[in-house]
PDB file of N, CA and C in Angstrom:
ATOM      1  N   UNK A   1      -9.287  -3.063  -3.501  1.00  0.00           N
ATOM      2  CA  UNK A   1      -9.173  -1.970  -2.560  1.00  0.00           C
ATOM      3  C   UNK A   1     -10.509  -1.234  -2.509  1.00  0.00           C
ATOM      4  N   UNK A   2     -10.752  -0.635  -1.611  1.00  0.00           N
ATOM      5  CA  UNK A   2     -12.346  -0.041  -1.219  1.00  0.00           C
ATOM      6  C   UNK A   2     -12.263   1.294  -2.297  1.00  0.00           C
ATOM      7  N   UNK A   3     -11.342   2.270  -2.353  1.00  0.00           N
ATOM      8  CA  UNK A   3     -11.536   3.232  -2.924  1.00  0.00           C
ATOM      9  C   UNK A   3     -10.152   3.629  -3.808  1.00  0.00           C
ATOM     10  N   UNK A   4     -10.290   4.778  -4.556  1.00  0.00           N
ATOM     11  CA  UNK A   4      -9.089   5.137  -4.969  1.00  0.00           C
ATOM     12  C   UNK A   4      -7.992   5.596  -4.017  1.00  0.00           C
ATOM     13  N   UNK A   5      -8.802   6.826  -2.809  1.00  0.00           N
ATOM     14  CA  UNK A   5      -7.665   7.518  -2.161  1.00  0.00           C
ATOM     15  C   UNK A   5      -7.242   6.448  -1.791  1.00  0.00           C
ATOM     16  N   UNK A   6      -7.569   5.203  -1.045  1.00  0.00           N
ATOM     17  CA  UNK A   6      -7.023   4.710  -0.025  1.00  0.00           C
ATOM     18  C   UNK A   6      -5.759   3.484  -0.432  1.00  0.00           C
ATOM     19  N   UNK A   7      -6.342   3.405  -1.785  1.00  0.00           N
ATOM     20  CA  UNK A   7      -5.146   2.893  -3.456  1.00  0.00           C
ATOM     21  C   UNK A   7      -4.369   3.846  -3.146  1.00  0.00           C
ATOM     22  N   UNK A   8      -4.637   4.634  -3.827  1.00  0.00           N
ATOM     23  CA  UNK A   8      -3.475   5.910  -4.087  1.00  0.00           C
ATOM     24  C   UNK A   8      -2.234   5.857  -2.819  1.00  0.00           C
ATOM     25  N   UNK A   9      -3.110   5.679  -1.465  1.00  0.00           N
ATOM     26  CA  UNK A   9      -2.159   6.111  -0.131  1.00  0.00           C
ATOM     27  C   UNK A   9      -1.372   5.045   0.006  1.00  0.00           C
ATOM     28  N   UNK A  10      -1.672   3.845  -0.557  1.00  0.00           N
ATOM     29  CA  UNK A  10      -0.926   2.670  -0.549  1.00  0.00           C
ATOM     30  C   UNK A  10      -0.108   2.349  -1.371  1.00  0.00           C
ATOM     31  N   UNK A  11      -0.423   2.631  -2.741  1.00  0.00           N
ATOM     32  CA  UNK A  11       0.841   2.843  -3.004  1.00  0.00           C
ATOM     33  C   UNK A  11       2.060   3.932  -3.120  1.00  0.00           C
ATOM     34  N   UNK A  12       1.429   5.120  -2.550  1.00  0.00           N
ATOM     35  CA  UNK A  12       2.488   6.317  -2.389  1.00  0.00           C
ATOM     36  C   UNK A  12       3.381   5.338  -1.383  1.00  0.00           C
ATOM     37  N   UNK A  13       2.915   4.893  -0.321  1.00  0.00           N
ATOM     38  CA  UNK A  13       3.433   4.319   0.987  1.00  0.00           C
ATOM     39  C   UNK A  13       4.757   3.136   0.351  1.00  0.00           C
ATOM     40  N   UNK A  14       3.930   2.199  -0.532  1.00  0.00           N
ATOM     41  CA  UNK A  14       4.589   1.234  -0.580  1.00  0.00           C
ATOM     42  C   UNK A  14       5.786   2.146  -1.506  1.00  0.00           C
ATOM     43  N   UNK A  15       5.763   3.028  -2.223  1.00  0.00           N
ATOM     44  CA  UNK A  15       6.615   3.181  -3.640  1.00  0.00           C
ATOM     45  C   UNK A  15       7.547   4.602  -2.668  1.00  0.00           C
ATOM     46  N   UNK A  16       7.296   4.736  -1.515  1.00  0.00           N
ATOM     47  CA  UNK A  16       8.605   5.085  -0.665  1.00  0.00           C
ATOM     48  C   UNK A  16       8.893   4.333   0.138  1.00  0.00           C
ATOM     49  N   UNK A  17       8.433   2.846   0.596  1.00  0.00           N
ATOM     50  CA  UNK A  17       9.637   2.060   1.116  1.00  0.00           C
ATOM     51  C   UNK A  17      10.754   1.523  -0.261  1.00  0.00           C
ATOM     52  N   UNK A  18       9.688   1.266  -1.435  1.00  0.00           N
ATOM     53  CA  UNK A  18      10.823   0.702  -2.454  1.00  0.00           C
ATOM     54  C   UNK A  18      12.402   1.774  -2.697  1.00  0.00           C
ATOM     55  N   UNK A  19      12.129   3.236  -2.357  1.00  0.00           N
ATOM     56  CA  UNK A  19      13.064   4.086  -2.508  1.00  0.00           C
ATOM     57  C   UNK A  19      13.765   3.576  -0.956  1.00  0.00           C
ATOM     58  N   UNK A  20      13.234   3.585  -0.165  1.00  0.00           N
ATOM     59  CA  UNK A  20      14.289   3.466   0.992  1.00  0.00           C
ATOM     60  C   UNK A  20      15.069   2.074   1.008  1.00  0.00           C
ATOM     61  N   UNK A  21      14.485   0.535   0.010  1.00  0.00           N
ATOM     62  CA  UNK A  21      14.865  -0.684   0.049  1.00  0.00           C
ATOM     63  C   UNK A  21      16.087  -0.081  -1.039  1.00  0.00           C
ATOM     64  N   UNK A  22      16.166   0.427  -1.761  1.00  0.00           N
ATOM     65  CA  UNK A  22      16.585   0.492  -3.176  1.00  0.00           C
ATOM     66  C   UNK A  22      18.227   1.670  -2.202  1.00  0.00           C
ATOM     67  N   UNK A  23      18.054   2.369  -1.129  1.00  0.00           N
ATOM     68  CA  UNK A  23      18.920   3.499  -0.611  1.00  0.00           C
ATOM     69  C   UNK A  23      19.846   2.203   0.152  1.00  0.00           C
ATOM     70  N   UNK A  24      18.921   1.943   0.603  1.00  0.00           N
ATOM     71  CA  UNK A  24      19.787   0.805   1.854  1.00  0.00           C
ATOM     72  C   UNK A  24      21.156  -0.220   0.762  1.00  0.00           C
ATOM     73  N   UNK A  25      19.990  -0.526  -0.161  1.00  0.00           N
ATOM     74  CA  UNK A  25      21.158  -1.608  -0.969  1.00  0.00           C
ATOM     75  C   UNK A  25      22.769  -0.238  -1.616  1.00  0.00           C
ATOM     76  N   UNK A  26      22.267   0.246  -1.854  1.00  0.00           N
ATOM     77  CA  UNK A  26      23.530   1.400  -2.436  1.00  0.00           C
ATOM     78  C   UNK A  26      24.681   1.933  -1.184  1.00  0.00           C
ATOM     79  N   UNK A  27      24.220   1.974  -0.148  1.00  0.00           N
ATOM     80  CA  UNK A  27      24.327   2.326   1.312  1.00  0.00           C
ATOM     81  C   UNK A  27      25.499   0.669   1.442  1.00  0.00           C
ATOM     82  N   UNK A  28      25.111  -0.102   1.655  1.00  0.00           N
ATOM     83  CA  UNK A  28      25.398  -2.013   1.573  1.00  0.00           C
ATOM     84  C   UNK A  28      26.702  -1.565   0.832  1.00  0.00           C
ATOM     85  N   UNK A  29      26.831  -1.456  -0.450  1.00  0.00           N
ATOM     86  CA  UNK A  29      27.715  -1.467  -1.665  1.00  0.00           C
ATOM     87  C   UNK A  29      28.744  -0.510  -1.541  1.00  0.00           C
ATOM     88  N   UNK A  30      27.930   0.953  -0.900  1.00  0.00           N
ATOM     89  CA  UNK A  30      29.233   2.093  -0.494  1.00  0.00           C
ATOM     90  C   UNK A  30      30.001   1.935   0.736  1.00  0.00           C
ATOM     91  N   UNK A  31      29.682   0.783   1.355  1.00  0.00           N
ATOM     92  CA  UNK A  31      30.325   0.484   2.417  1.00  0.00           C
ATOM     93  C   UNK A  31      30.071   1.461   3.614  1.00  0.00           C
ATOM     94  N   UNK A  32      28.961   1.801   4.017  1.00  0.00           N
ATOM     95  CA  UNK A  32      28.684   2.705   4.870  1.00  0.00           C
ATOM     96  C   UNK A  32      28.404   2.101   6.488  1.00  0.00           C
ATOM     97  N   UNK A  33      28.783   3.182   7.488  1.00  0.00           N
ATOM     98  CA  UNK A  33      28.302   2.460   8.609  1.00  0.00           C
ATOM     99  C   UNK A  33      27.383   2.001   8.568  1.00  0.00           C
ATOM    100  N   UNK A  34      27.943   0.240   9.947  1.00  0.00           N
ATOM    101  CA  UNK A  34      26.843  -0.502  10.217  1.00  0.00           C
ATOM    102  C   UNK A  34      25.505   0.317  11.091  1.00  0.00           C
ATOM    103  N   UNK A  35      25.758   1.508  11.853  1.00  0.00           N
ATOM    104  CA  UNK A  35      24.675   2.191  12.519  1.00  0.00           C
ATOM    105  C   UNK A  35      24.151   3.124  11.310  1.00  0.00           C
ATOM    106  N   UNK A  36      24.610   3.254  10.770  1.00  0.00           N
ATOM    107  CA  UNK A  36      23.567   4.140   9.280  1.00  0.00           C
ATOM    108  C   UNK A  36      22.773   3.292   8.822  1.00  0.00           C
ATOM    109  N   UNK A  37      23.441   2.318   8.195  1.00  0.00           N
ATOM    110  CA  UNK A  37      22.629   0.826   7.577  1.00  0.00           C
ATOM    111  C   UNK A  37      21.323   0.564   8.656  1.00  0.00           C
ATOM    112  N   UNK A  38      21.651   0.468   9.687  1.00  0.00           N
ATOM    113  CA  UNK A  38      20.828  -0.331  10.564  1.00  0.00           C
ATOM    114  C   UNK A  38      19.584   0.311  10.891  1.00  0.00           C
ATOM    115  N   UNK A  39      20.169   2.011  10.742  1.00  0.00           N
ATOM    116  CA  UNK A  39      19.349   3.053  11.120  1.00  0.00           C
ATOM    117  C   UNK A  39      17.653   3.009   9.888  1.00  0.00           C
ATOM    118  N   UNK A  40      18.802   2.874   8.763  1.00  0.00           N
ATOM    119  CA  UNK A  40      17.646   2.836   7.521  1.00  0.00           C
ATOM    120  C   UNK A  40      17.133   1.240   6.938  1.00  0.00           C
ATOM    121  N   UNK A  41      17.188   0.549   7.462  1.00  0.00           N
ATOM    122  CA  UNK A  41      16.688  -0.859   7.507  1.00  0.00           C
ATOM    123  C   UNK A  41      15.342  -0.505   8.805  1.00  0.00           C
ATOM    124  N   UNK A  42      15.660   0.280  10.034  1.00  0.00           N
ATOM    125  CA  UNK A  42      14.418   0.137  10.577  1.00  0.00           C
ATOM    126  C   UNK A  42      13.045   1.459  10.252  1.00  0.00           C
ATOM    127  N   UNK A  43      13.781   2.400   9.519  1.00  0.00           N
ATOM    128  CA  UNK A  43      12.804   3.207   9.135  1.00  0.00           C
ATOM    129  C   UNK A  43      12.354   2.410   7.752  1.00  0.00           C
ATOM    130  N   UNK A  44      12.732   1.731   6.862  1.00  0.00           N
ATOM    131  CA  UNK A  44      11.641   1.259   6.111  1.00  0.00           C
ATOM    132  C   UNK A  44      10.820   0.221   6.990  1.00  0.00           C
ATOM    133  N   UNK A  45      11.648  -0.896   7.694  1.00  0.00           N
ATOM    134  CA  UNK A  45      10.441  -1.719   8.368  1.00  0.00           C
ATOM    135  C   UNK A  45       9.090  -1.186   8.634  1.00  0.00           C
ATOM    136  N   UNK A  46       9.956  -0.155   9.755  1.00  0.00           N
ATOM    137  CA  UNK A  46       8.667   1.102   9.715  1.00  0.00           C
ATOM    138  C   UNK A  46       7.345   1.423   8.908  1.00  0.00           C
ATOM    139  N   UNK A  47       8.273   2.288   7.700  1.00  0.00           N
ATOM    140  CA  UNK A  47       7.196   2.286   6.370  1.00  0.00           C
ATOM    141  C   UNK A  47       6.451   1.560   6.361  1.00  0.00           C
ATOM    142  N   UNK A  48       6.875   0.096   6.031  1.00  0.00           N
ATOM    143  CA  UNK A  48       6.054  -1.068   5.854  1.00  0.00           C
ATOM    144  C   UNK A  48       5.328  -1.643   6.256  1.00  0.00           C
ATOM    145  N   UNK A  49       5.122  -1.754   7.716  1.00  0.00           N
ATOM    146  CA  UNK A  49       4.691  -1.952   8.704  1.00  0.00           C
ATOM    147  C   UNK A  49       3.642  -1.085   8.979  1.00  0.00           C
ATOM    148  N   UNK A  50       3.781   0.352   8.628  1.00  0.00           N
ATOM    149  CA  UNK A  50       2.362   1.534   8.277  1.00  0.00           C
ATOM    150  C   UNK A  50       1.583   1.029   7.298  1.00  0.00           C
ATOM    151  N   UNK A  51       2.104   0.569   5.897  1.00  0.00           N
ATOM    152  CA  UNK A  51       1.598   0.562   4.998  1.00  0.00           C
ATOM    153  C   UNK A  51       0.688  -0.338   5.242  1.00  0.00           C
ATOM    154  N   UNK A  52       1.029  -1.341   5.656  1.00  0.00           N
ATOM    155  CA  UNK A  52       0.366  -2.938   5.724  1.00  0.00           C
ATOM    156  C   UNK A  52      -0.420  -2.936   6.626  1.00  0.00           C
ATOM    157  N   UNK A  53      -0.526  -2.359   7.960  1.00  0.00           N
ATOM    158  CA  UNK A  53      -1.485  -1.587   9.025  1.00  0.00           C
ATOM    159  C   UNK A  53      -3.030  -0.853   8.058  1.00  0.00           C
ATOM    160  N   UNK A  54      -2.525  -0.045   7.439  1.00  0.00           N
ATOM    161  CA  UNK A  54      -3.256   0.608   6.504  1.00  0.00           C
ATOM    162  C   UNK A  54      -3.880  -0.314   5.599  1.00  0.00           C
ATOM    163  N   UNK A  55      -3.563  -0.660   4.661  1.00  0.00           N
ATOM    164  CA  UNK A  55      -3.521  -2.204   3.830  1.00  0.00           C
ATOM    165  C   UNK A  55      -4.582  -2.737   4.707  1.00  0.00           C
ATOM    166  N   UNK A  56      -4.286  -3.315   5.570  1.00  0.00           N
ATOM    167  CA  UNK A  56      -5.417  -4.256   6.384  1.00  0.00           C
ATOM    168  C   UNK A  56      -6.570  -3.296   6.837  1.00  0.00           C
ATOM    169  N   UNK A  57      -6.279  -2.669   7.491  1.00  0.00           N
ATOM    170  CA  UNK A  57      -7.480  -1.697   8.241  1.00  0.00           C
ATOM    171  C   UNK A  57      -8.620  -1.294   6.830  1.00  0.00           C
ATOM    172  N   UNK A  58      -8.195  -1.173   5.904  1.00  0.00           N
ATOM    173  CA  UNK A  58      -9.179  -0.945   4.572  1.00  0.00           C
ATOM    174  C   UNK A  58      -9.572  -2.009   3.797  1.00  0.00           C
ATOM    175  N   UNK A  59      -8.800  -3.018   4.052  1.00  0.00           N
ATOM    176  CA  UNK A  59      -9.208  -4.401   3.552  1.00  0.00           C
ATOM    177  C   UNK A  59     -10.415  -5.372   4.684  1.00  0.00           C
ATOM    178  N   UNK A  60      -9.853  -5.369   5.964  1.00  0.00           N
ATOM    179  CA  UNK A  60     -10.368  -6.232   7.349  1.00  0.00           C
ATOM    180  C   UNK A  60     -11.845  -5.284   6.840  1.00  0.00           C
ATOM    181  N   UNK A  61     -12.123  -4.302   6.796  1.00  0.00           N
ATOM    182  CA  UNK A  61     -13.510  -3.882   6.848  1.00  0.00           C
ATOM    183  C   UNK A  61     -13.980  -4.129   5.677  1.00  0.00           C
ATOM    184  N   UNK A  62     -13.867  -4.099   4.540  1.00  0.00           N
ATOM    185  CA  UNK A  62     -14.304  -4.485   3.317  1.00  0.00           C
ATOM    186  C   UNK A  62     -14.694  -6.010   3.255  1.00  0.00           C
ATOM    187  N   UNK A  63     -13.499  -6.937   3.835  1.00  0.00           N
ATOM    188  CA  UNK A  63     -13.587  -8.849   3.669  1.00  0.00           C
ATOM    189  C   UNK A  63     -14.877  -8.452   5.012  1.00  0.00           C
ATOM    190  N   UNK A  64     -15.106  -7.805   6.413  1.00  0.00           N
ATOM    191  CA  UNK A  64     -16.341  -7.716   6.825  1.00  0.00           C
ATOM    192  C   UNK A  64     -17.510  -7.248   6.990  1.00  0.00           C
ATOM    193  N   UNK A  65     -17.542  -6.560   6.277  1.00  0.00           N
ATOM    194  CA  UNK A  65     -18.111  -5.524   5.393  1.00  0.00           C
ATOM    195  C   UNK A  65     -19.268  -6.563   4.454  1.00  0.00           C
ATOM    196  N   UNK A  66     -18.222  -7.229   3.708  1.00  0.00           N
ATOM    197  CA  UNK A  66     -18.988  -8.585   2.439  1.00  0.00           C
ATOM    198  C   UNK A  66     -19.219  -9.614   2.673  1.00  0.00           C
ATOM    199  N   UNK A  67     -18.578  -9.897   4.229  1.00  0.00           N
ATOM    200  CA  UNK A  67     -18.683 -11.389   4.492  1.00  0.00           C
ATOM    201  C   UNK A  67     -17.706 -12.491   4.175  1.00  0.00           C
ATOM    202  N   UNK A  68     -16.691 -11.828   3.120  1.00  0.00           N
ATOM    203  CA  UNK A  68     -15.695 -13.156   2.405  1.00  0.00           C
ATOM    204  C   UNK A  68     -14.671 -13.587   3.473  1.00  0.00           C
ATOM    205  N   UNK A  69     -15.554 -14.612   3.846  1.00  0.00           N
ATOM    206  CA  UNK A  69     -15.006 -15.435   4.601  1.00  0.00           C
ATOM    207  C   UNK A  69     -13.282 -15.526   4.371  1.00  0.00           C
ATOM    208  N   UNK A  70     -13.646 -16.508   3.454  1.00  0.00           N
ATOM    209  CA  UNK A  70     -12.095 -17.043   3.244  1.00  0.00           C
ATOM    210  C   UNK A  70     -10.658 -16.165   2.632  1.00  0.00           C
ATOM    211  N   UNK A  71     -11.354 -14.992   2.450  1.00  0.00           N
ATOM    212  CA  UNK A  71     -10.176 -13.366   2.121  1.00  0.00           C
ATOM    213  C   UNK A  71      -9.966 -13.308   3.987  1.00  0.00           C
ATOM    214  N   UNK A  72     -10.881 -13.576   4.751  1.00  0.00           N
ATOM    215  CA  UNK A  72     -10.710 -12.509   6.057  1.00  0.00           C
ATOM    216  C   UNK A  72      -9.793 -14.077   6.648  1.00  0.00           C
ATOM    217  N   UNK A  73     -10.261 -15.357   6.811  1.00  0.00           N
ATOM    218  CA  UNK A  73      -9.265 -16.281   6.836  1.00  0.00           C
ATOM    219  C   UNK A  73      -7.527 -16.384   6.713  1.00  0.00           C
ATOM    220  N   UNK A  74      -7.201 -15.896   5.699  1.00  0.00           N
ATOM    221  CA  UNK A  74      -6.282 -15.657   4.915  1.00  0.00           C
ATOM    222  C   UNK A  74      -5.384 -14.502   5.222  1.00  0.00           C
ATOM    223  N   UNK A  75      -6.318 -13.499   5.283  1.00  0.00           N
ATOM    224  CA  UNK A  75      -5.390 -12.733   6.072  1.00  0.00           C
ATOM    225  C   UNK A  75      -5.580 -12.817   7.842  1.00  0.00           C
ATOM    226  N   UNK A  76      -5.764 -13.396   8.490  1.00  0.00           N
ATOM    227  CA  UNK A  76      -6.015 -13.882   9.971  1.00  0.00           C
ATOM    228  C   UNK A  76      -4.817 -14.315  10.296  1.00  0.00           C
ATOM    229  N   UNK A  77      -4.762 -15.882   9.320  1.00  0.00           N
ATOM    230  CA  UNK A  77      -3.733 -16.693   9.284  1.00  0.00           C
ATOM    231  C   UNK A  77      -2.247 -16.025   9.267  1.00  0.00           C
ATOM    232  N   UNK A  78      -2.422 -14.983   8.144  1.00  0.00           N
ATOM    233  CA  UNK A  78      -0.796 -14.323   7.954  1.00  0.00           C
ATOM    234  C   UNK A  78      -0.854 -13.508   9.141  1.00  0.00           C
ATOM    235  N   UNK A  79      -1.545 -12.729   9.952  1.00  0.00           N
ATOM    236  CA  UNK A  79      -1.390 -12.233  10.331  1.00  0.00           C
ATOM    237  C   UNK A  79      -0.821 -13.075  12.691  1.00  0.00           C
ATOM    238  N   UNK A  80      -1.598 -14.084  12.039  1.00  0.00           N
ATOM    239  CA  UNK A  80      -1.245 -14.818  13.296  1.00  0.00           C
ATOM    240  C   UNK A  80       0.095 -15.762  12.996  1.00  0.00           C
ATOM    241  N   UNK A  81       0.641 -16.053  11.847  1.00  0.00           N
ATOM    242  CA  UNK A  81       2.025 -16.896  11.950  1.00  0.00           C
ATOM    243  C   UNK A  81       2.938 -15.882  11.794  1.00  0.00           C
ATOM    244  N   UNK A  82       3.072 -14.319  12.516  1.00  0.00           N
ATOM    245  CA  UNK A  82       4.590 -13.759  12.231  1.00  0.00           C
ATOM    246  C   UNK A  82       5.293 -14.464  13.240  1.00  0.00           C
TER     247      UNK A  82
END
């Protein structure tokens, strides 16, 4: 990662989708509506989907930034087979 804050923001990010993955499954088990469930399945996507936005945007400049080819490859690839 390029710096600490931008560590730090990533995993604050990632370690509140794990609370919202971790709500949803308890949510699953209490038998709660399917529109509640569904509701909080797309706000973590969400999360995640920030995080990993973020994630890349501090990474994509760093792999071009250094040149490493085959880091910026790699993530190209994942990012072109969703």
């Amino acid at each position: 990662m390029e710096n600490d804050k931008h560590k730090k923001q990533i995993i604050s990010r990632t370690n509140r989708v794990s609370g919202q993955v971790k709500a949803i499954s308890k949510m699953i088990d209490d038998d709660r509506s399917c529109n509640e469930i569904a509701i909080q399945f797309q706000a973590a996507k969400t999360a995640l989907d920030r995080a990993y936005a973020e994630f890349l945007k501090t990474n994509l400049e760093t792999c071009l930034l250094n040149k490493d080819k085959k880091t910026l490859d790699l993530i190209i690839k994942n990012l072109t087979s969703r």
